[in-house]
Every structure is written in C-alpha cells, then in structure tokens.
PDB file of N, CA and C in Angstrom:
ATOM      1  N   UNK A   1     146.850   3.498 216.337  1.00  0.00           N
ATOM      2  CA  UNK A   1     146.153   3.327 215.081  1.00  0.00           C
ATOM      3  C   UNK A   1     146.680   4.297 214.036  1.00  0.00           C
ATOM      4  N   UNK A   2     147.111   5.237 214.406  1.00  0.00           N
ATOM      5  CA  UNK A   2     147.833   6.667 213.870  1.00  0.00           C
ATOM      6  C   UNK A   2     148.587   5.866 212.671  1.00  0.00           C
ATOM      7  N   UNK A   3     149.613   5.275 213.578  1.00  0.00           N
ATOM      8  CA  UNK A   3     150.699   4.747 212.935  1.00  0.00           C
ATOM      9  C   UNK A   3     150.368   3.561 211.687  1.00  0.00           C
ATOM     10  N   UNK A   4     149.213   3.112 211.766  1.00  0.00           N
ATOM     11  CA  UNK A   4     148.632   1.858 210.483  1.00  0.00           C
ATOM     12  C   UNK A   4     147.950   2.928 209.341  1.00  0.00           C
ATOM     13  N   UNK A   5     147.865   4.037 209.465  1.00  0.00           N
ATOM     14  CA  UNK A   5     147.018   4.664 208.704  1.00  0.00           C
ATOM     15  C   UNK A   5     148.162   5.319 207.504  1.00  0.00           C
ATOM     16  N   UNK A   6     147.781   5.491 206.316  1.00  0.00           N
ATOM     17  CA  UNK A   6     148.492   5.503 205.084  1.00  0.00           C
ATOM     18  C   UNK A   6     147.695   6.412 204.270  1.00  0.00           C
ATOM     19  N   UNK A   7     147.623   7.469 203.864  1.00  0.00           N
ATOM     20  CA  UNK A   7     147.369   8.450 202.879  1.00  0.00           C
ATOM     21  C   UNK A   7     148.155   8.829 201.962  1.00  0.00           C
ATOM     22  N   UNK A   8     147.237   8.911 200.552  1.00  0.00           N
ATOM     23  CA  UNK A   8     147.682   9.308 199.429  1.00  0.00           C
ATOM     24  C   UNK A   8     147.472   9.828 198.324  1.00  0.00           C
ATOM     25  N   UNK A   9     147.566  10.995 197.669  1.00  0.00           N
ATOM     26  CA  UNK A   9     147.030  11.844 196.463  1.00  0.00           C
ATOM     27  C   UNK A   9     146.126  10.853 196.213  1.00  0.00           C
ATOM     28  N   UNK A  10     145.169  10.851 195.455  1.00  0.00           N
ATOM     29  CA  UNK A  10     144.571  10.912 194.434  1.00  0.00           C
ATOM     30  C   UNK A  10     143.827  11.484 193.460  1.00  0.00           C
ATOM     31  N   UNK A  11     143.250  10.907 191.968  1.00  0.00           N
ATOM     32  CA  UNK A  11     142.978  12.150 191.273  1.00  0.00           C
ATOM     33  C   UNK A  11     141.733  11.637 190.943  1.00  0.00           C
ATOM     34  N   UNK A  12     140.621  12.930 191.275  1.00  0.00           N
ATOM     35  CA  UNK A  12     139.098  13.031 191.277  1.00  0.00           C
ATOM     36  C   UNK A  12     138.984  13.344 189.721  1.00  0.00           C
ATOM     37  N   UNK A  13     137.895  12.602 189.162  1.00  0.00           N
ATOM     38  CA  UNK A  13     137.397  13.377 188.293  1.00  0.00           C
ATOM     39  C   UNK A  13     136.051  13.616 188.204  1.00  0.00           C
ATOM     40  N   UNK A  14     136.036  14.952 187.514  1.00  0.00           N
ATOM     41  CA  UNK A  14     134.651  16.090 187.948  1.00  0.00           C
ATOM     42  C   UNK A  14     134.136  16.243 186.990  1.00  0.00           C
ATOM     43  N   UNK A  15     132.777  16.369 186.555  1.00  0.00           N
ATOM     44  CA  UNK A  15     131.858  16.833 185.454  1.00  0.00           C
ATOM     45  C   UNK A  15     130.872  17.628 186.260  1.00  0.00           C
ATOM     46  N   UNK A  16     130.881  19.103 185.464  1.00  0.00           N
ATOM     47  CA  UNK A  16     129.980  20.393 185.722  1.00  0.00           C
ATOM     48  C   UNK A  16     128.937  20.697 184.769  1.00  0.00           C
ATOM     49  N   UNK A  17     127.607  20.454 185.182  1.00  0.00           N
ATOM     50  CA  UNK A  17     127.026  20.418 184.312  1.00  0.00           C
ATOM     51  C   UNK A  17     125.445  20.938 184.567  1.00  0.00           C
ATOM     52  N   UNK A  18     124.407  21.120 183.895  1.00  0.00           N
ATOM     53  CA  UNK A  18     122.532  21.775 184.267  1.00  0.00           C
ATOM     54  C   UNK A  18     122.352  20.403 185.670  1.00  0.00           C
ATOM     55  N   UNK A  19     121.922  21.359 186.186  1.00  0.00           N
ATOM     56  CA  UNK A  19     120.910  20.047 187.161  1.00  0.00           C
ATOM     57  C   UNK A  19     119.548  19.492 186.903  1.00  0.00           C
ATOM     58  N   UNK A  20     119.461  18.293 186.427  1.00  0.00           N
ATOM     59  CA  UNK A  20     118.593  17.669 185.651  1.00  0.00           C
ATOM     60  C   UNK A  20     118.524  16.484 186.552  1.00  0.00           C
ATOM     61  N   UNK A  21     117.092  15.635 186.448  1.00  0.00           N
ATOM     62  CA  UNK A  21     116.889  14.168 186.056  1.00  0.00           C
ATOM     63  C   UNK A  21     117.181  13.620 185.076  1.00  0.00           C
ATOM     64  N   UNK A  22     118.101  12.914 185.888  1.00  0.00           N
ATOM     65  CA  UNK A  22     118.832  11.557 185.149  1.00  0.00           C
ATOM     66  C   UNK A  22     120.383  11.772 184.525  1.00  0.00           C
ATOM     67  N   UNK A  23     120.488  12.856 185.322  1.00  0.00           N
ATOM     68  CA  UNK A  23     121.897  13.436 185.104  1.00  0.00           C
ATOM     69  C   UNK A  23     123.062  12.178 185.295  1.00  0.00           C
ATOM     70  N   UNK A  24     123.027  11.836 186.521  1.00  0.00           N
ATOM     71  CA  UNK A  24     123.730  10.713 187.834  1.00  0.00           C
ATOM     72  C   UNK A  24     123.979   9.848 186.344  1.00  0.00           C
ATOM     73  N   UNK A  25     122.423   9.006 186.203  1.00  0.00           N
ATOM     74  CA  UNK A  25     122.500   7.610 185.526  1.00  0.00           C
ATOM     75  C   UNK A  25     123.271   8.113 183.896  1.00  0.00           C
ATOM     76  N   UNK A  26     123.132   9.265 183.275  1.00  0.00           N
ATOM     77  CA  UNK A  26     123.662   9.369 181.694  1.00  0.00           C
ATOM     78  C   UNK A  26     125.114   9.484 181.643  1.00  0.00           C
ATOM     79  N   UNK A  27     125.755  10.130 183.166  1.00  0.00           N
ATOM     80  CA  UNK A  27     126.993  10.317 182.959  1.00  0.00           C
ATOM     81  C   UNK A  27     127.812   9.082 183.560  1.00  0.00           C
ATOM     82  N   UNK A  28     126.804   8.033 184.377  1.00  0.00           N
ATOM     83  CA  UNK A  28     127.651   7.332 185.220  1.00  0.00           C
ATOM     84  C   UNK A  28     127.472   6.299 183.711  1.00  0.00           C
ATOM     85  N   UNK A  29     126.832   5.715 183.065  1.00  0.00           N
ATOM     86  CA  UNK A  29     126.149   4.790 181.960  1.00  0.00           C
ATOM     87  C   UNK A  29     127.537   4.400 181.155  1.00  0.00           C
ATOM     88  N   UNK A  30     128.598   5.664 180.789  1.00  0.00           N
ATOM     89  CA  UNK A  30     129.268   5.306 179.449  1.00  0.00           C
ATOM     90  C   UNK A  30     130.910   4.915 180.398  1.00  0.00           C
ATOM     91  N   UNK A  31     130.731   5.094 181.868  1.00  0.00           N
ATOM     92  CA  UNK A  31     131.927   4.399 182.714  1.00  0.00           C
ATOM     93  C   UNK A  31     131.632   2.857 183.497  1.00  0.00           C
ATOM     94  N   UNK A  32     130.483   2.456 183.284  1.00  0.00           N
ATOM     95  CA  UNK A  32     129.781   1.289 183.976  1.00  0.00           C
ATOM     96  C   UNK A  32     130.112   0.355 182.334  1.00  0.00           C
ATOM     97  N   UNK A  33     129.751   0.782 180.959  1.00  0.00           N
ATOM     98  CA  UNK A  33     130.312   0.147 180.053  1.00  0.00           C
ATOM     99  C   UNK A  33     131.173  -0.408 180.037  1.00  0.00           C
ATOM    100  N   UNK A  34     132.513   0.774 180.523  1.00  0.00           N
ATOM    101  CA  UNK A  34     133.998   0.570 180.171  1.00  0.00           C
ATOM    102  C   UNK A  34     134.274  -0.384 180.960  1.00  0.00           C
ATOM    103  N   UNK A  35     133.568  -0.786 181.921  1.00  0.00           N
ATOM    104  CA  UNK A  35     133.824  -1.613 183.197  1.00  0.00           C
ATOM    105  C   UNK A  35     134.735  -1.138 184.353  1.00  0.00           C
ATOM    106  N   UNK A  36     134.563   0.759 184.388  1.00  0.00           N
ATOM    107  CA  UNK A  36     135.177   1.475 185.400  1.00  0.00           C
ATOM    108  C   UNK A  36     134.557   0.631 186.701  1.00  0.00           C
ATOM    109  N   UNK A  37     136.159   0.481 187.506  1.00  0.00           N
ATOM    110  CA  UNK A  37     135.522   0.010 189.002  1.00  0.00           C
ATOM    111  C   UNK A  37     135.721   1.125 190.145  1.00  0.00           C
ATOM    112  N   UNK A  38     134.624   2.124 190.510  1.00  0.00           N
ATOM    113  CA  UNK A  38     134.471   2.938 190.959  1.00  0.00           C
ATOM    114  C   UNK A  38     134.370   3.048 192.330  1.00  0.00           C
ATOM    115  N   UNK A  39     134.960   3.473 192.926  1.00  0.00           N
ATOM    116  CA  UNK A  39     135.191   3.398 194.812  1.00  0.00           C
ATOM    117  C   UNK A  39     134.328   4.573 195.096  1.00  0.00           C
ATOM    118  N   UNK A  40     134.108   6.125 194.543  1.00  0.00           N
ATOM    119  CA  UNK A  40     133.841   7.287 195.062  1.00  0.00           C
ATOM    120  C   UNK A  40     132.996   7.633 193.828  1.00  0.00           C
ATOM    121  N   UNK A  41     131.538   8.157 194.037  1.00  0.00           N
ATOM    122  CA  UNK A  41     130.965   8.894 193.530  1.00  0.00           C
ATOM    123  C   UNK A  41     130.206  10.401 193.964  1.00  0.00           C
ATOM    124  N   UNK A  42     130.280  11.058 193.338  1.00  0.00           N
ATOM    125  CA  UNK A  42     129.703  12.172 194.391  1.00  0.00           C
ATOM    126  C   UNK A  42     128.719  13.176 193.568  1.00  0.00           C
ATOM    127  N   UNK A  43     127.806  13.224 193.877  1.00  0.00           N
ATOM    128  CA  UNK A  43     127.034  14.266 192.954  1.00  0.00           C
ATOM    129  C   UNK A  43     126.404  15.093 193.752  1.00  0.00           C
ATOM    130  N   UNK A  44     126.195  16.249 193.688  1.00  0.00           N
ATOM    131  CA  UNK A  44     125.748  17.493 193.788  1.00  0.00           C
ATOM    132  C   UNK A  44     124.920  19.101 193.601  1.00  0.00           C
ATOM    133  N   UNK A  45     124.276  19.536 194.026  1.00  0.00           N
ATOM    134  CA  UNK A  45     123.727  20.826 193.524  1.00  0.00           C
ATOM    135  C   UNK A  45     124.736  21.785 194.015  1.00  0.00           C
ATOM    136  N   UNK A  46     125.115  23.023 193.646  1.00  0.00           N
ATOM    137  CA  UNK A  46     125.459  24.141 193.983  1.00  0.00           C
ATOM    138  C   UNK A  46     124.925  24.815 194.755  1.00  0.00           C
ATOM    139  N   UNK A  47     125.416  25.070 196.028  1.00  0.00           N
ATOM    140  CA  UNK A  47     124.749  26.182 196.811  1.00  0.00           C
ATOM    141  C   UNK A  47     124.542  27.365 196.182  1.00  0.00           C
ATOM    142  N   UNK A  48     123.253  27.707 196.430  1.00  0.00           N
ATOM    143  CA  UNK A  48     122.684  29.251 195.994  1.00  0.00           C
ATOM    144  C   UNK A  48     122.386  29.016 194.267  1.00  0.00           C
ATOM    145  N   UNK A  49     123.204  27.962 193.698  1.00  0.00           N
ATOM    146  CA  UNK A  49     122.865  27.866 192.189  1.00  0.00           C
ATOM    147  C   UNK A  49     122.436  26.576 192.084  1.00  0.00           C
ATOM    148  N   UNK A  50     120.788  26.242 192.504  1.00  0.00           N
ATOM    149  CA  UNK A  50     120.101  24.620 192.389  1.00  0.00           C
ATOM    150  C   UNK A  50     120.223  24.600 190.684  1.00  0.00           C
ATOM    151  N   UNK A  51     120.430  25.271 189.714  1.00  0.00           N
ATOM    152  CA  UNK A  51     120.555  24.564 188.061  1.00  0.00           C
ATOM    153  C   UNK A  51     121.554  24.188 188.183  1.00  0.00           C
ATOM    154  N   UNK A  52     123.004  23.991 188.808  1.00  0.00           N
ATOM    155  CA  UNK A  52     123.866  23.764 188.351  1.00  0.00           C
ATOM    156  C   UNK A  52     124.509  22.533 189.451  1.00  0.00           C
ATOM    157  N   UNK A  53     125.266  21.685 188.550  1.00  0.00           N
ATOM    158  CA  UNK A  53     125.725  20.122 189.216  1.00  0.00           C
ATOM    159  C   UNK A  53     127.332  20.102 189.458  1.00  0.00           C
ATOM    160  N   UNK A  54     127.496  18.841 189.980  1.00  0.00           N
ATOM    161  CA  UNK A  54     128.252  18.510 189.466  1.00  0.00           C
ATOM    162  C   UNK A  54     129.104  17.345 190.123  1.00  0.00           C
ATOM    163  N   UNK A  55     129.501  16.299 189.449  1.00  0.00           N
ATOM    164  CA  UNK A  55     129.611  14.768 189.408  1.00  0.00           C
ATOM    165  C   UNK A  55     130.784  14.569 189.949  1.00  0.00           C
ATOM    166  N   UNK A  56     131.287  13.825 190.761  1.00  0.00           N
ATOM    167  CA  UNK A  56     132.681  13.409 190.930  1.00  0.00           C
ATOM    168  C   UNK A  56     133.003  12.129 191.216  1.00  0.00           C
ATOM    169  N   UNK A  57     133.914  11.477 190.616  1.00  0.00           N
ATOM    170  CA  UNK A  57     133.856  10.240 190.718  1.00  0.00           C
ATOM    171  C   UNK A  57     135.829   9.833 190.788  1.00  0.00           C
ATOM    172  N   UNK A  58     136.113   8.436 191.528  1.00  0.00           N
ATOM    173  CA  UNK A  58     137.287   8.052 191.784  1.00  0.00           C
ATOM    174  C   UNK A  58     137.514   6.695 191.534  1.00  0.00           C
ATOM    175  N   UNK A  59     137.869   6.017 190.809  1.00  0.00           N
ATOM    176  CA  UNK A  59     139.622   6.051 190.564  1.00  0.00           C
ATOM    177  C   UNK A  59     138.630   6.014 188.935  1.00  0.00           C
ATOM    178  N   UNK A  60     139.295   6.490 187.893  1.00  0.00           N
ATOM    179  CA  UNK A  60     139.298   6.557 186.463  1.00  0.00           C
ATOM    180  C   UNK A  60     140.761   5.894 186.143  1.00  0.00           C
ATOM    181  N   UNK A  61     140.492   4.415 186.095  1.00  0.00           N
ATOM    182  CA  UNK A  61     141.960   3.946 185.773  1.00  0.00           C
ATOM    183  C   UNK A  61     141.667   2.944 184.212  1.00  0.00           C
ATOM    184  N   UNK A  62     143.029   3.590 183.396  1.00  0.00           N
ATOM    185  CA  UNK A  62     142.593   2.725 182.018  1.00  0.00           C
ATOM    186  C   UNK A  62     142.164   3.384 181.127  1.00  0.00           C
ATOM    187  N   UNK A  63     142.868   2.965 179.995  1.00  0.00           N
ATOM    188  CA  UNK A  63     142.652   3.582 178.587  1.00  0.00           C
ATOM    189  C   UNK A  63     140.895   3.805 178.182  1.00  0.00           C
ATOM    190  N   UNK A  64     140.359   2.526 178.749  1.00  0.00           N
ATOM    191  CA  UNK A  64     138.813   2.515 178.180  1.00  0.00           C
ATOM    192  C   UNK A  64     137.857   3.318 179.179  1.00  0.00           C
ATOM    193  N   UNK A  65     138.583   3.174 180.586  1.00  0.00           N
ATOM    194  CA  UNK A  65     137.625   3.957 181.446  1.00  0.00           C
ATOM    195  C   UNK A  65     138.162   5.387 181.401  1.00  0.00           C
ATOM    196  N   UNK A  66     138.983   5.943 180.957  1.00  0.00           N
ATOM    197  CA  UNK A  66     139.531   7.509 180.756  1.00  0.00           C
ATOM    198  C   UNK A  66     138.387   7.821 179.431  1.00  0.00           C
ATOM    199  N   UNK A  67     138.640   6.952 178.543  1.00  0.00           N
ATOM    200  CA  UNK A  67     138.281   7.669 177.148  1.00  0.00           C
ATOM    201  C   UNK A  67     136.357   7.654 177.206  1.00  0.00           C
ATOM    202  N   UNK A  68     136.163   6.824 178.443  1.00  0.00           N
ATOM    203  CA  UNK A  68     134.751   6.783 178.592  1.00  0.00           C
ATOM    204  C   UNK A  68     133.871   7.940 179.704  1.00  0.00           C
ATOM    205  N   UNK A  69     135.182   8.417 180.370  1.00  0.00           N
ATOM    206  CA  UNK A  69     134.506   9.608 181.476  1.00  0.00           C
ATOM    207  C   UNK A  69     135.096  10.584 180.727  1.00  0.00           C
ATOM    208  N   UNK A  70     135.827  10.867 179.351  1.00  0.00           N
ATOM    209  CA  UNK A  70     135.999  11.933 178.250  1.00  0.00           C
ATOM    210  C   UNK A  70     135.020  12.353 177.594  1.00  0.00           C
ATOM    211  N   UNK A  71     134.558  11.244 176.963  1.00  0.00           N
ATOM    212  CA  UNK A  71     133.082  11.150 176.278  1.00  0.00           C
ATOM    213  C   UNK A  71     132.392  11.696 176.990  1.00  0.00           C
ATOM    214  N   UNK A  72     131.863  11.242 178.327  1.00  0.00           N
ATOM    215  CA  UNK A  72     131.181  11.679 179.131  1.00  0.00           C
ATOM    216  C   UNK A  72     131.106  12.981 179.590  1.00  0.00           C
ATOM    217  N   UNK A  73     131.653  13.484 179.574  1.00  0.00           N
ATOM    218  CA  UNK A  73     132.017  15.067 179.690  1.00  0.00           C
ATOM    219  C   UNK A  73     133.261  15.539 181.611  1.00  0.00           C
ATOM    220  N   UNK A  74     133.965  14.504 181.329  1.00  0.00           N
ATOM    221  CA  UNK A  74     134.384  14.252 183.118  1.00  0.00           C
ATOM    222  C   UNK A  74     136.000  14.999 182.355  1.00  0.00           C
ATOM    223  N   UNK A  75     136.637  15.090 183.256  1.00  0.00           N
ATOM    224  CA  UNK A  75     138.033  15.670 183.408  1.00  0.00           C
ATOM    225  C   UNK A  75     138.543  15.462 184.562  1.00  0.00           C
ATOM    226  N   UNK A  76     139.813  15.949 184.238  1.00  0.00           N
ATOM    227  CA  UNK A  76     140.504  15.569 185.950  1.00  0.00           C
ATOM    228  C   UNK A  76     140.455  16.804 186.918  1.00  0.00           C
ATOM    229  N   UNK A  77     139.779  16.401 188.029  1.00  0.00           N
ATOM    230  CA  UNK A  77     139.876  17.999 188.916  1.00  0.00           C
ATOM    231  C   UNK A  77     140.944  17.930 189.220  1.00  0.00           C
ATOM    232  N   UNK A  78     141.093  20.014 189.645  1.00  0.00           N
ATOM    233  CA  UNK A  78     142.130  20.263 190.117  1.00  0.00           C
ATOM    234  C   UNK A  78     141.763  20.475 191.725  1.00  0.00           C
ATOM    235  N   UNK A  79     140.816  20.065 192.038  1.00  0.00           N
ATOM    236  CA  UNK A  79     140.446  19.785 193.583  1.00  0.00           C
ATOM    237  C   UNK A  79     141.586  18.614 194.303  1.00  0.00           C
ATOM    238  N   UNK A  80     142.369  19.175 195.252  1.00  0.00           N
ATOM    239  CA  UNK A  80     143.338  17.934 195.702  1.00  0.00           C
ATOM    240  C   UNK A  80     142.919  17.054 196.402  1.00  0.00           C
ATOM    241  N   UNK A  81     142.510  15.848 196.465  1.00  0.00           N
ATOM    242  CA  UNK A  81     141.867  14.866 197.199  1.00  0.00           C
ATOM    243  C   UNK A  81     142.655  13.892 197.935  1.00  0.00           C
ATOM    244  N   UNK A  82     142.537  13.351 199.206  1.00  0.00           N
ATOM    245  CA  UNK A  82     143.605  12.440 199.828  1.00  0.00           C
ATOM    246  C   UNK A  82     142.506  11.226 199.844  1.00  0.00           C
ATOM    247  N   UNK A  83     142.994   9.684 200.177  1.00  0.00           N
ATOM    248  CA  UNK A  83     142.396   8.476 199.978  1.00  0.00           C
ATOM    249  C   UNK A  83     143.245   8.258 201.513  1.00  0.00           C
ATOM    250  N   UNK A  84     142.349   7.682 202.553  1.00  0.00           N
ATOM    251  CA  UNK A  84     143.275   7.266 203.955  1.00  0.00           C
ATOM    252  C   UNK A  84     143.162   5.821 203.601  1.00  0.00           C
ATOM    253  N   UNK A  85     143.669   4.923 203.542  1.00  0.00           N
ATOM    254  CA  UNK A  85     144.043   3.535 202.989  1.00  0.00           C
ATOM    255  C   UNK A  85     143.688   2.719 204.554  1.00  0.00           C
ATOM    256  N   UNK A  86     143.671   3.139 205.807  1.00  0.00           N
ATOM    257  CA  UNK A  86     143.699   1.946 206.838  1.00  0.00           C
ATOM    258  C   UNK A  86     142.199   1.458 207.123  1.00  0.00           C
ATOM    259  N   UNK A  87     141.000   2.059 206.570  1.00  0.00           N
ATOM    260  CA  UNK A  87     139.590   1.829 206.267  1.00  0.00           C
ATOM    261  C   UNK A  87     139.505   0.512 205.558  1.00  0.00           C
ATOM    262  N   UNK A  88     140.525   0.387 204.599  1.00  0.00           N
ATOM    263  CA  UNK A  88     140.620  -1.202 203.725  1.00  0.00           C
ATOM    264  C   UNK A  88     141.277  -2.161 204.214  1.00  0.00           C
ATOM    265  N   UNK A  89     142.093  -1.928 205.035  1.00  0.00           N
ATOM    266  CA  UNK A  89     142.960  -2.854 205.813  1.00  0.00           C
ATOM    267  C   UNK A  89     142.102  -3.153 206.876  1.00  0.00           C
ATOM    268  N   UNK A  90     141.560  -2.382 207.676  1.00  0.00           N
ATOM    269  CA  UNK A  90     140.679  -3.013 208.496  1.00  0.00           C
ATOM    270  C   UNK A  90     138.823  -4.028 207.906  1.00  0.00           C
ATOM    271  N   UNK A  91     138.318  -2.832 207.080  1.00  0.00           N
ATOM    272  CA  UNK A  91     137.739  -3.921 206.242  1.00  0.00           C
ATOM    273  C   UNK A  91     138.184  -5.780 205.789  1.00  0.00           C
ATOM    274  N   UNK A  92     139.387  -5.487 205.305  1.00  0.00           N
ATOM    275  CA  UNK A  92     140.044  -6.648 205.144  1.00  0.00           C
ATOM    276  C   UNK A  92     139.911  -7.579 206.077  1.00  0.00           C
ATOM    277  N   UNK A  93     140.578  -7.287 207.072  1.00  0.00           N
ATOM    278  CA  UNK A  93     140.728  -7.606 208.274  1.00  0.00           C
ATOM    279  C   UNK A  93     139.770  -7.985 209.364  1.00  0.00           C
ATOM    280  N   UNK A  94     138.424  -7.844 209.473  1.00  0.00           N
ATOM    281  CA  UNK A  94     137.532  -8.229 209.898  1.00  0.00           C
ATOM    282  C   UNK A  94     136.852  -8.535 208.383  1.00  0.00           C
ATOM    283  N   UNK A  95     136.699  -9.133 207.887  1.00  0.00           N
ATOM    284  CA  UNK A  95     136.547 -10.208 206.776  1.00  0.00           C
ATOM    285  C   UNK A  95     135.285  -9.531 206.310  1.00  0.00           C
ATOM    286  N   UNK A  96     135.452  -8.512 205.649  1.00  0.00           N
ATOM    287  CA  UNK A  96     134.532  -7.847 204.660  1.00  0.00           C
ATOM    288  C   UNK A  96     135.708  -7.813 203.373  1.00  0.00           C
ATOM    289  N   UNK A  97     135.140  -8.557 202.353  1.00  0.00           N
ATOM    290  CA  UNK A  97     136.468  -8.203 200.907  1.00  0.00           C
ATOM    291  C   UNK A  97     135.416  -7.715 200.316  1.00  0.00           C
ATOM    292  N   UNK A  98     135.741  -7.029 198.845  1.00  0.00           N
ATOM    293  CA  UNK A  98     135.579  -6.612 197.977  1.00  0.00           C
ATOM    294  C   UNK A  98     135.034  -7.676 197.370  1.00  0.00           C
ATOM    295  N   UNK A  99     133.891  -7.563 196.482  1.00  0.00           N
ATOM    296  CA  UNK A  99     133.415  -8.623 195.538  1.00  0.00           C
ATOM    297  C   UNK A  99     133.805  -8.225 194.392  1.00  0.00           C
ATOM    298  N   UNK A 100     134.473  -7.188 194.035  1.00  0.00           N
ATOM    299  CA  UNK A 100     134.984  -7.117 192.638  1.00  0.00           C
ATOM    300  C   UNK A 100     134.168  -6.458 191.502  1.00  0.00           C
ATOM    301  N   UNK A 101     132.849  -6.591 192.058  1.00  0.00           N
ATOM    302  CA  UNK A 101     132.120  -6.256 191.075  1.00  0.00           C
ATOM    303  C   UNK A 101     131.036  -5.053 191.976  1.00  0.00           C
ATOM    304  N   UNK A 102     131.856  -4.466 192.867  1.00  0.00           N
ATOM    305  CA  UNK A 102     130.863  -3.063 193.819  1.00  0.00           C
ATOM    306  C   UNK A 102     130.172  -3.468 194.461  1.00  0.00           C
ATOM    307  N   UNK A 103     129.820  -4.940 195.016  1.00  0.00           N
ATOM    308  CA  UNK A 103     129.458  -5.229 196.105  1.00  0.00           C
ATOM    309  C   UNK A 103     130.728  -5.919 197.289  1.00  0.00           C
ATOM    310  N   UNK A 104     130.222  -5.322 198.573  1.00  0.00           N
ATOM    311  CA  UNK A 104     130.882  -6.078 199.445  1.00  0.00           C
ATOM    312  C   UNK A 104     130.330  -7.022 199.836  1.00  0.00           C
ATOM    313  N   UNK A 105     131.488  -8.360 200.482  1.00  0.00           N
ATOM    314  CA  UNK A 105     131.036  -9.570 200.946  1.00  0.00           C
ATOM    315  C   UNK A 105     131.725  -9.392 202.459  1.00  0.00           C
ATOM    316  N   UNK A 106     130.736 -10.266 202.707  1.00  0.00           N
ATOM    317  CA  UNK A 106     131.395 -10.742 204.350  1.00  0.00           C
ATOM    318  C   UNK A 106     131.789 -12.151 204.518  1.00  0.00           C
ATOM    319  N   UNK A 107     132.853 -12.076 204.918  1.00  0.00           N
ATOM    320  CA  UNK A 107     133.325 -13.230 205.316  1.00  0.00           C
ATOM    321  C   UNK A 107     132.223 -14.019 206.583  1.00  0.00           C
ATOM    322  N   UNK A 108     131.349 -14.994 206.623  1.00  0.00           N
ATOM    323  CA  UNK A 108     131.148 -15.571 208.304  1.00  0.00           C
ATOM    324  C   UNK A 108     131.876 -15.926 208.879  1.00  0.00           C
ATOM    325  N   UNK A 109     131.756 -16.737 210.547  1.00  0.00           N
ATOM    326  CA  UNK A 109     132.866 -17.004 211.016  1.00  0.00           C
ATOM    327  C   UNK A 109     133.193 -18.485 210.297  1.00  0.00           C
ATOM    328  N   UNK A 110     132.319 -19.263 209.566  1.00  0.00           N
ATOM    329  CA  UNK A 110     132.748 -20.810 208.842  1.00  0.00           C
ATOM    330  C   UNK A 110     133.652 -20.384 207.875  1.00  0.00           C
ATOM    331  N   UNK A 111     133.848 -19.371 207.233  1.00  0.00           N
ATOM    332  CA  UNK A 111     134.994 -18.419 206.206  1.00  0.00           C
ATOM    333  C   UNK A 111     133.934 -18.510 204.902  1.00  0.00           C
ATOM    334  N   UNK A 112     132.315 -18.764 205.108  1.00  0.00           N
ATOM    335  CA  UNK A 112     131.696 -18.476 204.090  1.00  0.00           C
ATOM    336  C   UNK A 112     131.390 -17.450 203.613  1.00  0.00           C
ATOM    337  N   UNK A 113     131.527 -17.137 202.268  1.00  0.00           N
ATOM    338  CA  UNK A 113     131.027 -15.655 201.726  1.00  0.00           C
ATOM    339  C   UNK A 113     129.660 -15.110 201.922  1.00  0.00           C
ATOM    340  N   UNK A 114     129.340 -14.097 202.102  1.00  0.00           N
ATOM    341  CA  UNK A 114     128.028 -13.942 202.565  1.00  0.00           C
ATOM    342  C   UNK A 114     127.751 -12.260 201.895  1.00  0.00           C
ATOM    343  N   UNK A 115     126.900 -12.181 200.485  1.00  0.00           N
ATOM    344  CA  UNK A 115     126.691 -11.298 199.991  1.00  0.00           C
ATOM    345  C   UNK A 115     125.473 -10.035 200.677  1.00  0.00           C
TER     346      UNK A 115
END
C-alpha cells in the first residue's frame, strides 16, 4: 500500500485572531461566497491562551477565493503541511466521489448515487 501512496506540499492558510462566537461562521462566510471548495478546515483555541484562535483552512485556489480569505483576514502559513493523496484514490475506488459541492456521495452497488 506504501507504494500507492503519494504526498505533497501544500499551502495552509491561517487566520489568528480573539476567540469569540461566531468567529468559524464570519471568517468562513466571505470564502463560501467566492465559491472556495474547501477540503480542510481547522479551528482552534490556544493552549494556556483560551482568548486567542485560530482558523486554518485548505486549498485557497483562485483569484476570487484568495482575494476573499484576504479580506477575511487569512494569509498563507508558514506551517509546512503535507496532503497523502491515496485516501482519494481509495475513496474513489470503493465508490464514494465527491459531490462537488462538500458533500460526499456513494456510489450503490446498482451504480446509483446515494447522498
């Protein structure tokens, strides 16, 4: 299985910010616009510092979804992050696809979609 497995950079981007309600929904709001299609979100408190956050989210691809996690107060971390790619191939592969729109589907065994 070693050998099907495929890793590769990718680039996180991070927003540091008060720890509040409704933090998640104000910063995720102006990349759900752009029609960012988002694989990784991650939000957080600080150990030892509960005021303080902070958001991370993956893939920021595109002029409209960059200039919308800018606005937002996001940047690119310098945290190095790897993506292992054989999780999607096997997904694939036992007939779970992507719906395109952040839900997954399952394939049944008739090859019907099944949300």
């Amino acid at each position: 299985m070693a050998d099907d497995m495929t890793v590769k950079n990718v680039q996180l981007w991070s927003l540091h910010g008060a720890n509040r309600k409704g933090l998640l929904a104000d910063v995720l709001e102006p990349l759900a616009a752009a029609g960012a299609n988002l694989r990784v979100v991650m939000g957080y408190r600080h150990p030892g510092e509960h005021e303080r956050a902070t958001v991370e989210v993956f893939p920021v691809e595109g002029g409209a979804a960059e200039a919308a996690a800018r606005k937002a107060g996001f940047a690119p971390s310098e945290t190095a992050c790897l993506r292992e790619l054989l999780a999607d191939r096997l997904l694939h592969q036992h007939g779970v696809l992507d719906g395109g729109d952040g839900r997954q589907e399952v394939l049944g065994g008739d090859g019907v979609r099944e949300s």
